[in-house]
Protein backbone atom coordinates (compact mmCIF):
# COMPACT_ATOMS: atom_id res chain seq x y z
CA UNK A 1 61.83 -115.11 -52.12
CA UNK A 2 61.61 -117.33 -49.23
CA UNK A 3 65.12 -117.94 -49.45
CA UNK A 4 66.95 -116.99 -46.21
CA UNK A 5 69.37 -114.75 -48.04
CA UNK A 6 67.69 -114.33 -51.37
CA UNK A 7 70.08 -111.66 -52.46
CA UNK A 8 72.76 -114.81 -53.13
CA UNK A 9 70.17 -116.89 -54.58
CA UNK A 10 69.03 -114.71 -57.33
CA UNK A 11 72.95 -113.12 -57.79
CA UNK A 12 73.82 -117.13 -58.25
CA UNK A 13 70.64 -117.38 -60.42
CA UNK A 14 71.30 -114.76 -62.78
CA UNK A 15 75.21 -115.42 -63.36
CA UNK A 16 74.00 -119.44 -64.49
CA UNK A 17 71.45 -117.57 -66.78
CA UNK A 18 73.11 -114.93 -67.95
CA UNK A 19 75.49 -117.83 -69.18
CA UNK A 20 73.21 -119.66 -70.27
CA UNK A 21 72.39 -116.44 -72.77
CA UNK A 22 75.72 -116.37 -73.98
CA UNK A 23 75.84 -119.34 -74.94
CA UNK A 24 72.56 -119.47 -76.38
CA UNK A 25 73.30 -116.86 -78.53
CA UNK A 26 77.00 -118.13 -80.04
CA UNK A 27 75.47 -121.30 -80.94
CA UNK A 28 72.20 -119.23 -82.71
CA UNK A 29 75.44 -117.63 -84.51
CA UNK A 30 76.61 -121.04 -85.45
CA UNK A 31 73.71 -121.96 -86.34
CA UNK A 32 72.77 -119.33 -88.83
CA UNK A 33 75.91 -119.11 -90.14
CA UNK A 34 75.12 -122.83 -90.98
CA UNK A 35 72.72 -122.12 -92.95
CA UNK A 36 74.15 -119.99 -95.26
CA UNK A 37 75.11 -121.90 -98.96
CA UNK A 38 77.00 -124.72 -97.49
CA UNK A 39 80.37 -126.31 -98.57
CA UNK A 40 80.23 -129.02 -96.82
CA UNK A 41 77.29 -129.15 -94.28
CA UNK A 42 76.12 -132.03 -92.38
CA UNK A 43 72.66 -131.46 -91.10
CA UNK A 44 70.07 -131.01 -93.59
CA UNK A 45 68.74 -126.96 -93.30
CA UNK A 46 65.20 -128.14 -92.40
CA UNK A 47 66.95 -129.72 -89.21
CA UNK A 48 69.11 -126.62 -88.58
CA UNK A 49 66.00 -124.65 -88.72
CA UNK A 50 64.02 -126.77 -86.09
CA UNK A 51 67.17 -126.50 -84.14
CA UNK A 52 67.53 -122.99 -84.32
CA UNK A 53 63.53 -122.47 -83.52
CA UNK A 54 63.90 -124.67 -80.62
CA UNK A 55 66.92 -122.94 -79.37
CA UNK A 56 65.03 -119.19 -79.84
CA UNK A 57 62.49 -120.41 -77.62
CA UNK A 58 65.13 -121.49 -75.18
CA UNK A 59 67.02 -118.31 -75.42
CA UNK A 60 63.85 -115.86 -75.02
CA UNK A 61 62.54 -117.84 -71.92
CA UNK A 62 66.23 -117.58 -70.28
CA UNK A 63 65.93 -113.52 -70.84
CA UNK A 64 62.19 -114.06 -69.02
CA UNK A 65 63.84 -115.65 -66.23
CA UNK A 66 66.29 -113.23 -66.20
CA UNK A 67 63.38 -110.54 -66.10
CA UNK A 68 62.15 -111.92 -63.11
CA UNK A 69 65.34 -111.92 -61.09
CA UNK A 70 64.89 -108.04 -60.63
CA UNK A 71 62.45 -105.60 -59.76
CA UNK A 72 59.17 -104.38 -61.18
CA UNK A 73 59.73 -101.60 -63.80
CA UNK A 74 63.86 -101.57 -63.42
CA UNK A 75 65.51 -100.63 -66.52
CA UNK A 76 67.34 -104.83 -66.25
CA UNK A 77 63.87 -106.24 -66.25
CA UNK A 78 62.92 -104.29 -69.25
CA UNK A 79 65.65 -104.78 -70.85
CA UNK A 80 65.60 -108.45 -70.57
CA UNK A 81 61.81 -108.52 -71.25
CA UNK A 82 62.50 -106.63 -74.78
CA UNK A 83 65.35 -109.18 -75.44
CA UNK A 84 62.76 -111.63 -74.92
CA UNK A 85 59.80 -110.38 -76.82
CA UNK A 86 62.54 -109.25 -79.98
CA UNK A 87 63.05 -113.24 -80.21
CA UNK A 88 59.67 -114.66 -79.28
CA UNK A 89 57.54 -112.26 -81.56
CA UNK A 90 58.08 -113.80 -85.00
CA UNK A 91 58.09 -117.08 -83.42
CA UNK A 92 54.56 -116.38 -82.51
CA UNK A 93 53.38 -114.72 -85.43
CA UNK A 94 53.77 -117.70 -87.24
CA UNK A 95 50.74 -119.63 -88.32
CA UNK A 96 52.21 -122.98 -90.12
CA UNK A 97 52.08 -124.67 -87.86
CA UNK A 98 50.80 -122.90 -85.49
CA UNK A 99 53.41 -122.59 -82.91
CA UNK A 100 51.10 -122.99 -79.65
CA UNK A 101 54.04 -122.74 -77.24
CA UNK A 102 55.09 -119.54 -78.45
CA UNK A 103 51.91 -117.85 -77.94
CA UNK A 104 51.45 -118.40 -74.96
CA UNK A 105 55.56 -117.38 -74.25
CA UNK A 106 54.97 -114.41 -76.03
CA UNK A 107 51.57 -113.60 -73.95
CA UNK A 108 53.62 -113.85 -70.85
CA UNK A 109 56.12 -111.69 -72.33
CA UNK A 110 53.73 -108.54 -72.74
CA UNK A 111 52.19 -109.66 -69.64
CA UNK A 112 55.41 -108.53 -67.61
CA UNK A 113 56.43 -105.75 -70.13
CA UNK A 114 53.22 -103.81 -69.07
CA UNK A 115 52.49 -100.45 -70.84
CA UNK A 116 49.63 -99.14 -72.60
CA UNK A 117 50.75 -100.60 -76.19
CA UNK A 118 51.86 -104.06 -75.15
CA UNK A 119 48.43 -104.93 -73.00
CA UNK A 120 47.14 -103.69 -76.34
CA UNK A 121 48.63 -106.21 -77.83
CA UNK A 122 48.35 -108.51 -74.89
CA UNK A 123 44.14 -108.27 -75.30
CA UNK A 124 44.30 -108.45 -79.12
CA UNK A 125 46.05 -111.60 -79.31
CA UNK A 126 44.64 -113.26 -76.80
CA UNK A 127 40.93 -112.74 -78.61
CA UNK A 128 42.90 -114.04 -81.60
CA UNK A 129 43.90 -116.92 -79.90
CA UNK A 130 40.62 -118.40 -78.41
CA UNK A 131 39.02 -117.32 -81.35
CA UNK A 132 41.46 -120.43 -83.08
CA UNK A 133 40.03 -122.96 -80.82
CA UNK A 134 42.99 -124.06 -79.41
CA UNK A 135 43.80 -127.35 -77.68
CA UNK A 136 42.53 -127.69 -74.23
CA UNK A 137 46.03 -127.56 -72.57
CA UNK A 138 46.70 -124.04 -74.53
CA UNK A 139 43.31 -122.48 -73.90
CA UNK A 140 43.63 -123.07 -70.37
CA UNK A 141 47.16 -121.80 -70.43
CA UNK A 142 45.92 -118.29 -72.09
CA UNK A 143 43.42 -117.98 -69.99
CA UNK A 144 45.77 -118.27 -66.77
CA UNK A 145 47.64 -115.44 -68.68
CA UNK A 146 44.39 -113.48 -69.05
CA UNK A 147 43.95 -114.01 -65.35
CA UNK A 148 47.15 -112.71 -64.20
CA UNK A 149 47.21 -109.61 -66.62
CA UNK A 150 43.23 -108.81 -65.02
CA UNK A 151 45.06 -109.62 -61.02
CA UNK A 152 47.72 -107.03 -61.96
CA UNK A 153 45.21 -104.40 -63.07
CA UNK A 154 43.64 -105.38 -59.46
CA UNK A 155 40.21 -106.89 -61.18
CA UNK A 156 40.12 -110.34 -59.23
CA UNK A 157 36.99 -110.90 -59.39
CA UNK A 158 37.52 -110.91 -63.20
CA UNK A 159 40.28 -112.94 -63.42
CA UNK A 160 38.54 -115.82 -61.28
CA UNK A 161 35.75 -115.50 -63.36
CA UNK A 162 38.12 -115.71 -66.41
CA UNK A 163 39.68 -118.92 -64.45
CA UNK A 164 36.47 -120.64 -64.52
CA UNK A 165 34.90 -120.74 -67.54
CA UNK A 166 34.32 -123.80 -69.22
CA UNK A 167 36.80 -124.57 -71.88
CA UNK A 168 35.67 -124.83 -75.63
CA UNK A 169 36.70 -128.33 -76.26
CA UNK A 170 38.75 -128.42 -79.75
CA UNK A 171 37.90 -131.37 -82.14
């Protein structure tokens, strides 16, 4: 935004991510066609799964970014924010192991989608959350969330107040 022309920038920005989806996506289509009863496959399935995990989390943070290349509330940004939650959900929802990073994606995720449902959701799962104890890092990281979803419902005083409070140290 402090670009001098930041049309170019963010035209620029979203053609390298908008690549970056496409290819994503092929090789998650390579990928899961991998996994289907091999004939002669090379990589074990339990890598092609971590692979495939790893590149979902990829993929749905390259639709956030592309979320954030446009408006508030324009029918791209939603778009690109529902292509992001569709891929980051399950990822979240998982418990074994307890995919931290994902979470806290997936937080962000209805953070920007807005609505009446997903901050719902949004204060739901992040009681769930903290309720798990979760490593320092990761508490403080929902908590930032919680703090931006109270500054855009205009409750700063909230949010700081959120910001500081002590973290429950995990054993």
């Amino acid at each position: 935004e402090g670009a001098v022309d930041p049309g170019q920038n963010r035209a620029e920005s979203l053609l390298y991510l908008r690549q970056a989806t496409s290819i994503a996506q092929t090789t998650l289509k390579k990928i899961d066609d991998a996994l289907l009863p091999p004939i002669d496959n090379r990589l074990p399935s339990g890598t092609l799964n971590n692979i495939r995990t790893a590149l979902k989390k990829d993929l749905s943070q390259a639709w956030m970014e592309q979320a954030r290349c446009y408006e508030a509330e324009s029918p791209d940004r939603i778009h690109a924010l529902q292509q992001a939650n569709q891929i980051i959900s399950p990822l979240a929802a998982k418990n074994d192991p307890i995919d931290w990073e994902s979470r806290v994606a997936w937080l962000e995720c209805l953070r920007l989608l807005g609505g009446k449902k997903n901050t719902l959701i949004f204060q739901q799962q992040v009681n769930i959350d903290l309720s798990e104890n979760p490593p320092d890092d990761v508490q403080a990281k929902i908590r930032l969330e919680l703090a931006r979803q109270l500054c855009d419902d205009s409750d700063y005083l909230k949010a700081l107040d959120t910001l500081n409070q002590p973290l429950n140290y995990s054993p």
